[in-house]
N, C-alpha and C. Protein backbone atom coordinates (compact mmCIF):
# COMPACT_ATOMS: atom_id res chain seq x y z
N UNK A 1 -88.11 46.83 195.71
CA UNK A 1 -89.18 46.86 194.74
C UNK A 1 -90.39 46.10 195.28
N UNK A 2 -91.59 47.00 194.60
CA UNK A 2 -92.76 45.71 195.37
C UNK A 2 -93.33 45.33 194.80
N UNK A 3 -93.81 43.60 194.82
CA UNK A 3 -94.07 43.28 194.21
C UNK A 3 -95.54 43.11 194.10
N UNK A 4 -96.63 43.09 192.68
CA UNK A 4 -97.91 43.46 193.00
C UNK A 4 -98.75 42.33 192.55
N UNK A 5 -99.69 41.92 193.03
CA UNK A 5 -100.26 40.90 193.44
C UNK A 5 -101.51 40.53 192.31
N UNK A 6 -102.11 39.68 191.66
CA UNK A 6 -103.45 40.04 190.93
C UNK A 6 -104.51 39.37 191.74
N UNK A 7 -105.59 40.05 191.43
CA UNK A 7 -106.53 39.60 192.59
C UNK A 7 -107.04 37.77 192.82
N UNK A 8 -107.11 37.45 191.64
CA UNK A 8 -106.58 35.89 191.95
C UNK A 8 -105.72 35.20 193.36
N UNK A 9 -104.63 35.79 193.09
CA UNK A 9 -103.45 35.25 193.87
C UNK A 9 -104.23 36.28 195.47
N UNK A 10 -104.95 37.36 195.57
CA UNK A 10 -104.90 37.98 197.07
C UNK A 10 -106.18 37.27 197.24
N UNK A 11 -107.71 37.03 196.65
CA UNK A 11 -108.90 36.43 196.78
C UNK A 11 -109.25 35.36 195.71
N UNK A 12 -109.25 34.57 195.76
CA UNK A 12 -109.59 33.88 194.60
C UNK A 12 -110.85 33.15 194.19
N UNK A 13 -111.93 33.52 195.47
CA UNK A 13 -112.92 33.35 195.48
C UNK A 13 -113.99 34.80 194.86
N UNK A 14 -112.66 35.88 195.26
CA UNK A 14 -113.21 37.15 194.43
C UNK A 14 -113.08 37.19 193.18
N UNK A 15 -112.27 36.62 192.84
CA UNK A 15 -111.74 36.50 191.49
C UNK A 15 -112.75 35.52 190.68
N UNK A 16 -113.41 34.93 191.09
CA UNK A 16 -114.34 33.93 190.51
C UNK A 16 -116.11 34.50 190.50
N UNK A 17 -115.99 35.21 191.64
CA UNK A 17 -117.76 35.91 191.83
C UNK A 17 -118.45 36.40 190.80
N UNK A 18 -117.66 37.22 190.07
CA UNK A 18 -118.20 37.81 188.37
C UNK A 18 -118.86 36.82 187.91
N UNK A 19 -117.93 35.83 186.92
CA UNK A 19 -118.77 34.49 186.76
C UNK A 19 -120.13 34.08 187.33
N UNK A 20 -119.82 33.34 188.84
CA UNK A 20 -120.77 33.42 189.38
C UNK A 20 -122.09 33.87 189.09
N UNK A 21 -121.74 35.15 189.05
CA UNK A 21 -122.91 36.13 189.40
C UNK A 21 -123.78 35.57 187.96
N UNK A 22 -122.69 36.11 186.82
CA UNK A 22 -123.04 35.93 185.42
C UNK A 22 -124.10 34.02 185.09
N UNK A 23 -123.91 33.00 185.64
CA UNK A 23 -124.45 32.13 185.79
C UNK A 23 -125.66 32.12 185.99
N UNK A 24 -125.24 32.98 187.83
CA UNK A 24 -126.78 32.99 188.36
C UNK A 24 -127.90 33.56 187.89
N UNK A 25 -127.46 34.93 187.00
CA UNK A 25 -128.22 35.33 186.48
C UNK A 25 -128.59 34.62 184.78
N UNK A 26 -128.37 33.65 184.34
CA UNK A 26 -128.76 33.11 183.05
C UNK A 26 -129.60 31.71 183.30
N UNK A 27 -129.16 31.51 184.72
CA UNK A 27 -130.26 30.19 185.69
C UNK A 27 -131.78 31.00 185.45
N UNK A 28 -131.50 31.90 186.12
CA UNK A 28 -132.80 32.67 186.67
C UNK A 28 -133.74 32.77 186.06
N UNK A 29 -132.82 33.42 184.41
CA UNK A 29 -133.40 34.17 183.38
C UNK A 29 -134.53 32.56 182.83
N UNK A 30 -133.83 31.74 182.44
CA UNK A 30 -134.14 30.44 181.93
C UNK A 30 -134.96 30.12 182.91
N UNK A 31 -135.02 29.88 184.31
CA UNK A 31 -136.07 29.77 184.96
C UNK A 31 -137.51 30.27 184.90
N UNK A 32 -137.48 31.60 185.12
CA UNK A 32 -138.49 32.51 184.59
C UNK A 32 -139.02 32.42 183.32
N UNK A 33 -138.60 31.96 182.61
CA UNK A 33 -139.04 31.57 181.12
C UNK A 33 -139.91 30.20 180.64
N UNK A 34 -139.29 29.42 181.99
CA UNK A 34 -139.96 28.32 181.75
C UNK A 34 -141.11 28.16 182.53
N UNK A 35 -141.05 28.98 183.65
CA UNK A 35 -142.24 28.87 184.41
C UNK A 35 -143.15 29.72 184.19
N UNK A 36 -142.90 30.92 182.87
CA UNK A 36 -143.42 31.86 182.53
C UNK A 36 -143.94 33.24 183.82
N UNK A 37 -142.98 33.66 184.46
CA UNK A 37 -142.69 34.04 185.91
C UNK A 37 -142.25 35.76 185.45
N UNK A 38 -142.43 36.53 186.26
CA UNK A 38 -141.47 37.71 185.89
C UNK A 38 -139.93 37.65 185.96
N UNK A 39 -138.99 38.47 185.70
CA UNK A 39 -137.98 38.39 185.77
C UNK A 39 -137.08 40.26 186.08
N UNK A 40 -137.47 39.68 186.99
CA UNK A 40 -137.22 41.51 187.73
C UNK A 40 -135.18 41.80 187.92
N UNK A 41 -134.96 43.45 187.03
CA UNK A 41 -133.57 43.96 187.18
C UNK A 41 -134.01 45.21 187.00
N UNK A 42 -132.59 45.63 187.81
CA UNK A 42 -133.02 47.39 187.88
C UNK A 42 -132.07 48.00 186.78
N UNK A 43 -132.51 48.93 185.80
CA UNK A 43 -132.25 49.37 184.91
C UNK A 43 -132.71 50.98 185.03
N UNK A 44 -131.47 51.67 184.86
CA UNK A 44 -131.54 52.82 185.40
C UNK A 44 -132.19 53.45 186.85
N UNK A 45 -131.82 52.56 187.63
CA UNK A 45 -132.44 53.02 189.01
C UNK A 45 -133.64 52.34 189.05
N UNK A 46 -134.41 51.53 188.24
CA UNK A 46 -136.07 51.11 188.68
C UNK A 46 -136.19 49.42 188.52
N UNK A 47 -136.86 48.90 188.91
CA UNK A 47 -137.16 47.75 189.30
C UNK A 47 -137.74 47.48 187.75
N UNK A 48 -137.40 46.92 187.24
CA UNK A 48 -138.09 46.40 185.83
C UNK A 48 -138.46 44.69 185.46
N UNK A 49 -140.01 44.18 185.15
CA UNK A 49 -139.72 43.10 185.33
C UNK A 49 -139.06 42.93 183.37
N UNK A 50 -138.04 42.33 182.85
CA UNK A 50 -137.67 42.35 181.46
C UNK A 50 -138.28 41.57 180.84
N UNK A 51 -138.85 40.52 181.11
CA UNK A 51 -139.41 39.61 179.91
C UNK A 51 -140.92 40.44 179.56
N UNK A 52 -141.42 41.47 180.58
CA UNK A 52 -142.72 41.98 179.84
C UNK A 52 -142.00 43.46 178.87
N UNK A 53 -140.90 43.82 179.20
CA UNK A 53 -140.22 44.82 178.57
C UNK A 53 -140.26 44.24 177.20
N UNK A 54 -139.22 42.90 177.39
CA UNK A 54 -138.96 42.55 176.08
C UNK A 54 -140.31 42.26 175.02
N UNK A 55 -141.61 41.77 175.80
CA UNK A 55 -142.56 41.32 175.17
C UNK A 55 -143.40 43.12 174.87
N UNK A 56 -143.10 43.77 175.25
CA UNK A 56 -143.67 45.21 174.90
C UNK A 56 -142.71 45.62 173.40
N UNK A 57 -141.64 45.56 173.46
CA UNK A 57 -140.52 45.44 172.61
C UNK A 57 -141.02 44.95 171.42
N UNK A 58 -141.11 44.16 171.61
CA UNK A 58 -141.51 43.08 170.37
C UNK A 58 -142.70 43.60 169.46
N UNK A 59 -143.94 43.85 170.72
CA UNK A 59 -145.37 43.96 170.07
C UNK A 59 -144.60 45.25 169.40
N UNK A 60 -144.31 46.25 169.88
CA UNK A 60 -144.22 47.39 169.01
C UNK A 60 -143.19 47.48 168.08
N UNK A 61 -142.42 46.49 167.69
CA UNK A 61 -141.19 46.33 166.29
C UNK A 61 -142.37 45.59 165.51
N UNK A 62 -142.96 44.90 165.65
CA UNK A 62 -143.96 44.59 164.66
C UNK A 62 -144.84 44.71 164.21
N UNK A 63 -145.54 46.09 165.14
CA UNK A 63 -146.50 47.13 164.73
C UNK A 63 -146.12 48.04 163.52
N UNK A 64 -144.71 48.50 164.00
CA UNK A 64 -144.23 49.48 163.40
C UNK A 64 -143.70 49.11 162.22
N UNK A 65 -143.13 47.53 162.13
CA UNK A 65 -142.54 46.77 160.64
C UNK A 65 -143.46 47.20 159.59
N UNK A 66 -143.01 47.59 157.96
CA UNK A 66 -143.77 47.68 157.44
C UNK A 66 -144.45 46.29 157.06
N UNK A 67 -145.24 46.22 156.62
CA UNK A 67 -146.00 44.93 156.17
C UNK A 67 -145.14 44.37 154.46
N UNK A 68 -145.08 43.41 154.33
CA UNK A 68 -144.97 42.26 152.98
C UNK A 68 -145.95 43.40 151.97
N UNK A 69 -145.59 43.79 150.94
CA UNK A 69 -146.64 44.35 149.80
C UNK A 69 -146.91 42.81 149.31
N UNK A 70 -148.42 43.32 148.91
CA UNK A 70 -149.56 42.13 148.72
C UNK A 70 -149.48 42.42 147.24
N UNK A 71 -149.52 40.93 146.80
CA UNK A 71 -150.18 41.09 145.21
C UNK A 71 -151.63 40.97 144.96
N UNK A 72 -152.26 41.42 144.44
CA UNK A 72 -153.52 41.80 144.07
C UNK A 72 -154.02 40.63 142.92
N UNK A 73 -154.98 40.31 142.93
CA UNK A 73 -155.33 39.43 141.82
C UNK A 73 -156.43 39.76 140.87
């Protein structure tokens, strides 16, 4: 019988890189934010910087929000 291995036990430095990665990228993000910097990922094949995505995002959910009805006096 053979016995099968989890990738831990064959790399365990592979086994940890996900993480990693996941870190590096929430450093970055927070970096860029503070230095007010782009923050470039490719999303569907293209180079996107996201914090002007997200700030395009935004302007237009609150264009489109309806407005508070006003009381009239």
């Amino acid at each position: 019988m053979m016995k099968t291995s989890s990738l831990a036990e064959i790399a365990p430095d592979l086994a940890q890189a996900g993480a990693a990665l996941e870190r590096a990228a929430r450093n970055a993000r927070r970096l860029a934010d503070q230095t007010n910097t782009p923050f470039y990922v490719f999303i569907d094949g293209k180079i996107v910087d996201l914090r002007k995505l997200e700030q395009e995002s935004q302007i237009e959910s609150t264009v489109s929000e309806p407005s508070e009805p006003r009381l009239s006096r």
